[in-house]
Every structure is written in C-alpha cells, then in structure tokens.
C-alpha atoms as a PDB file:
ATOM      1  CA  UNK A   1      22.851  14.908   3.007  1.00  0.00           C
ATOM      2  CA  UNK A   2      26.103  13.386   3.563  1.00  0.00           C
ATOM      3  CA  UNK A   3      25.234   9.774   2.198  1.00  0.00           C
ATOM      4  CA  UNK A   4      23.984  11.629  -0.916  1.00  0.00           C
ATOM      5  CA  UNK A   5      27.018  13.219  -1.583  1.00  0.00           C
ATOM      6  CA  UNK A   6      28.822  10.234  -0.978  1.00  0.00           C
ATOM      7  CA  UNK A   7      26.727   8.471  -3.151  1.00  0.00           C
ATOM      8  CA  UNK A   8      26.703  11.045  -5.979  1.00  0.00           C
ATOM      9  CA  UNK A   9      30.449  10.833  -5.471  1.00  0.00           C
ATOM     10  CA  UNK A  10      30.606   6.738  -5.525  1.00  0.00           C
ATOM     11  CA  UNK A  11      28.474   7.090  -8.648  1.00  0.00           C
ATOM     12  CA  UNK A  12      30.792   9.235 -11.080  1.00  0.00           C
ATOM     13  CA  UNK A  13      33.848   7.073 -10.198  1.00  0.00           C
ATOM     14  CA  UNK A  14      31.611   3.620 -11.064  1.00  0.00           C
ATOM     15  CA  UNK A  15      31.580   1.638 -14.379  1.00  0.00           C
ATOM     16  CA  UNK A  16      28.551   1.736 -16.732  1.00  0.00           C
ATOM     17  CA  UNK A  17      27.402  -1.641 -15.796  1.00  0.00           C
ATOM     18  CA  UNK A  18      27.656  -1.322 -11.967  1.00  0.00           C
ATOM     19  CA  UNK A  19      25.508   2.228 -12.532  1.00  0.00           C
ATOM     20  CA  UNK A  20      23.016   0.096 -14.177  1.00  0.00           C
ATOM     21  CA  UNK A  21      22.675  -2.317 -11.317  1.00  0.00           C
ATOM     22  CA  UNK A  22      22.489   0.603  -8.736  1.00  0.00           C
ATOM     23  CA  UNK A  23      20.231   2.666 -10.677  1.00  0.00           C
ATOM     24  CA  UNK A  24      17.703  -0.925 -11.241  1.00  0.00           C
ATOM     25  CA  UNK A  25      18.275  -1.705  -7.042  1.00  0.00           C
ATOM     26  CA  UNK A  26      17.073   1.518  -6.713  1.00  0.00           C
ATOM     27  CA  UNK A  27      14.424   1.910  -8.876  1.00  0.00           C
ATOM     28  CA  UNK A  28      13.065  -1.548  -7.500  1.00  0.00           C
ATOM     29  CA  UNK A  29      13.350  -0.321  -3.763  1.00  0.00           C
ATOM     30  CA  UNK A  30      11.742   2.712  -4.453  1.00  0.00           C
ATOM     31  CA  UNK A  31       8.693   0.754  -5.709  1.00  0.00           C
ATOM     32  CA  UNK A  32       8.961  -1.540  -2.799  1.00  0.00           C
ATOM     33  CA  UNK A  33       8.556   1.243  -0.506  1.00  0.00           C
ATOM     34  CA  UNK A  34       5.770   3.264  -2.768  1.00  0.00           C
ATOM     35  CA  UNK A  35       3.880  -0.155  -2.578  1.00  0.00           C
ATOM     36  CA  UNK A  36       4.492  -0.280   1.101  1.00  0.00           C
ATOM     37  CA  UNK A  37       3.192   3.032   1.413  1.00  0.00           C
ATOM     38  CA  UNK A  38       0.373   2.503  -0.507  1.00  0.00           C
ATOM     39  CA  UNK A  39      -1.231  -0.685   1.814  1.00  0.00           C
ATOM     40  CA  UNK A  40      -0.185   1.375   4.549  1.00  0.00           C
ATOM     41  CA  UNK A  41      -2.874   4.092   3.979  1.00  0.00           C
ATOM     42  CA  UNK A  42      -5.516   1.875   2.549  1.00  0.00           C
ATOM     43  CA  UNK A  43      -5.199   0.405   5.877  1.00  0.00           C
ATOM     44  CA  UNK A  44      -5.557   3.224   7.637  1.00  0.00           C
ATOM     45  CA  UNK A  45      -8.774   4.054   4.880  1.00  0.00           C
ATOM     46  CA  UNK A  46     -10.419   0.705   5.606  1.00  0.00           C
ATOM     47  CA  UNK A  47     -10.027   1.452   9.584  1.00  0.00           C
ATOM     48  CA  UNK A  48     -11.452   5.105   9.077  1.00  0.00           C
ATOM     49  CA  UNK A  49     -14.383   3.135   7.368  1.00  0.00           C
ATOM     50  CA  UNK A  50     -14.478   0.661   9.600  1.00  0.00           C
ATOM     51  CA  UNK A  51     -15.228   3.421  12.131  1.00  0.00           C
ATOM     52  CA  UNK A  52     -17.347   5.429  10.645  1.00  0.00           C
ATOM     53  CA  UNK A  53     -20.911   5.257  12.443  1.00  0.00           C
ATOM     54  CA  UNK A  54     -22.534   5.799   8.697  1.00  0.00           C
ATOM     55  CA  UNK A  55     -20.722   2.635   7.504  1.00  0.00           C
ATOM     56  CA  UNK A  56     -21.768   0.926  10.374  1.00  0.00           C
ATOM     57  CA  UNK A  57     -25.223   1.397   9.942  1.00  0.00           C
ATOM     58  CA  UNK A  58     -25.018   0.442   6.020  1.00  0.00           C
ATOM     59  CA  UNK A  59     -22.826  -3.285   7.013  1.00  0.00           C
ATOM     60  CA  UNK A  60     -25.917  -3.668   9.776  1.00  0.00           C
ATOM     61  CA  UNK A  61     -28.811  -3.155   7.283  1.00  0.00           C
ATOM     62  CA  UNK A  62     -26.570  -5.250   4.346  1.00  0.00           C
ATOM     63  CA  UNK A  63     -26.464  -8.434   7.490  1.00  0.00           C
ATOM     64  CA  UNK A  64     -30.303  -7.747   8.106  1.00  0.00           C
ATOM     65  CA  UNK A  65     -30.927  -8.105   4.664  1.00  0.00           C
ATOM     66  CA  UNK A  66     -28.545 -11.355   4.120  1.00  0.00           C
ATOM     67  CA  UNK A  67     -30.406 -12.733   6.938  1.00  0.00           C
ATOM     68  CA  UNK A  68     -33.745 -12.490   5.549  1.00  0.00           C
ATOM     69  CA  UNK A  69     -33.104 -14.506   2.786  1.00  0.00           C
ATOM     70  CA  UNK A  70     -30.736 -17.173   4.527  1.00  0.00           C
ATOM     71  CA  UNK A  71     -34.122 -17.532   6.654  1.00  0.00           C
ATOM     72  CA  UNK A  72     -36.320 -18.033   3.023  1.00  0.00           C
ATOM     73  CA  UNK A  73     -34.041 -20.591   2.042  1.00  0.00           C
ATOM     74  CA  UNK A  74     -32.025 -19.260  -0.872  1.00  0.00           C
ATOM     75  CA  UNK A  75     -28.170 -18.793   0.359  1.00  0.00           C
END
C-alpha cells in the first residue's frame, strides 16, 4: 500500500500532461497484463481439454474418420 500512496501522492503534485501519459502507460499495461491473463487460462482450458478422456475419444473417431477418406482418395 505504500507505492500507492506514493503514487497517489506523485500524482496530485504532477502537471496535466505528465497525468495523461501516466494514466495512458497505465491503462496500456493494464491491458497488457488482462491479455496476458487471458492466454494464460485458455492455455490452461486447451490442456484441461487436451486431457479430458471424452475429448480424446472424439479427436480419435474425427482421425478414424479423416483416414477413411484419405484411403478413398479425396484429401
């Protein structure tokens, strides 16, 4: 909490245009991080899939059924 208060503090004694900056640095690395945070758990979703016994099954019966027609000819 100290770095906030410092912060708040740094703020208030700042000029307009150097509050702008901040506040678009922040705004930016905010996003960054929400983005970040994002891939992290899609990862983690596409592992839980990955996983899954259910899934597996599904992916095997998808390759059996690629196979079939790579063997008729029409991949």
């Amino acid at each position: 909490m100290k770095e906030k208060k410092q912060l708040l503090k740094e703020i208030e004694q700042a000029p307009d245009y150097l509050i702008k900056e901040v506040l678009n640095f922040l705004l930016l690395t905010k996003n960054k991080s929400k983005k970040q945070d994002n891939q992290a758990s899609l990862e983690k979703q596409l592992q839980a899939m990955a996983e899954d016994p259910e899934i597996q099954i599904e992916i095997t019966n998808i390759n059996q059924e690629f196979l079939i027609t790579e063997m008729d000819g029409l991949n």
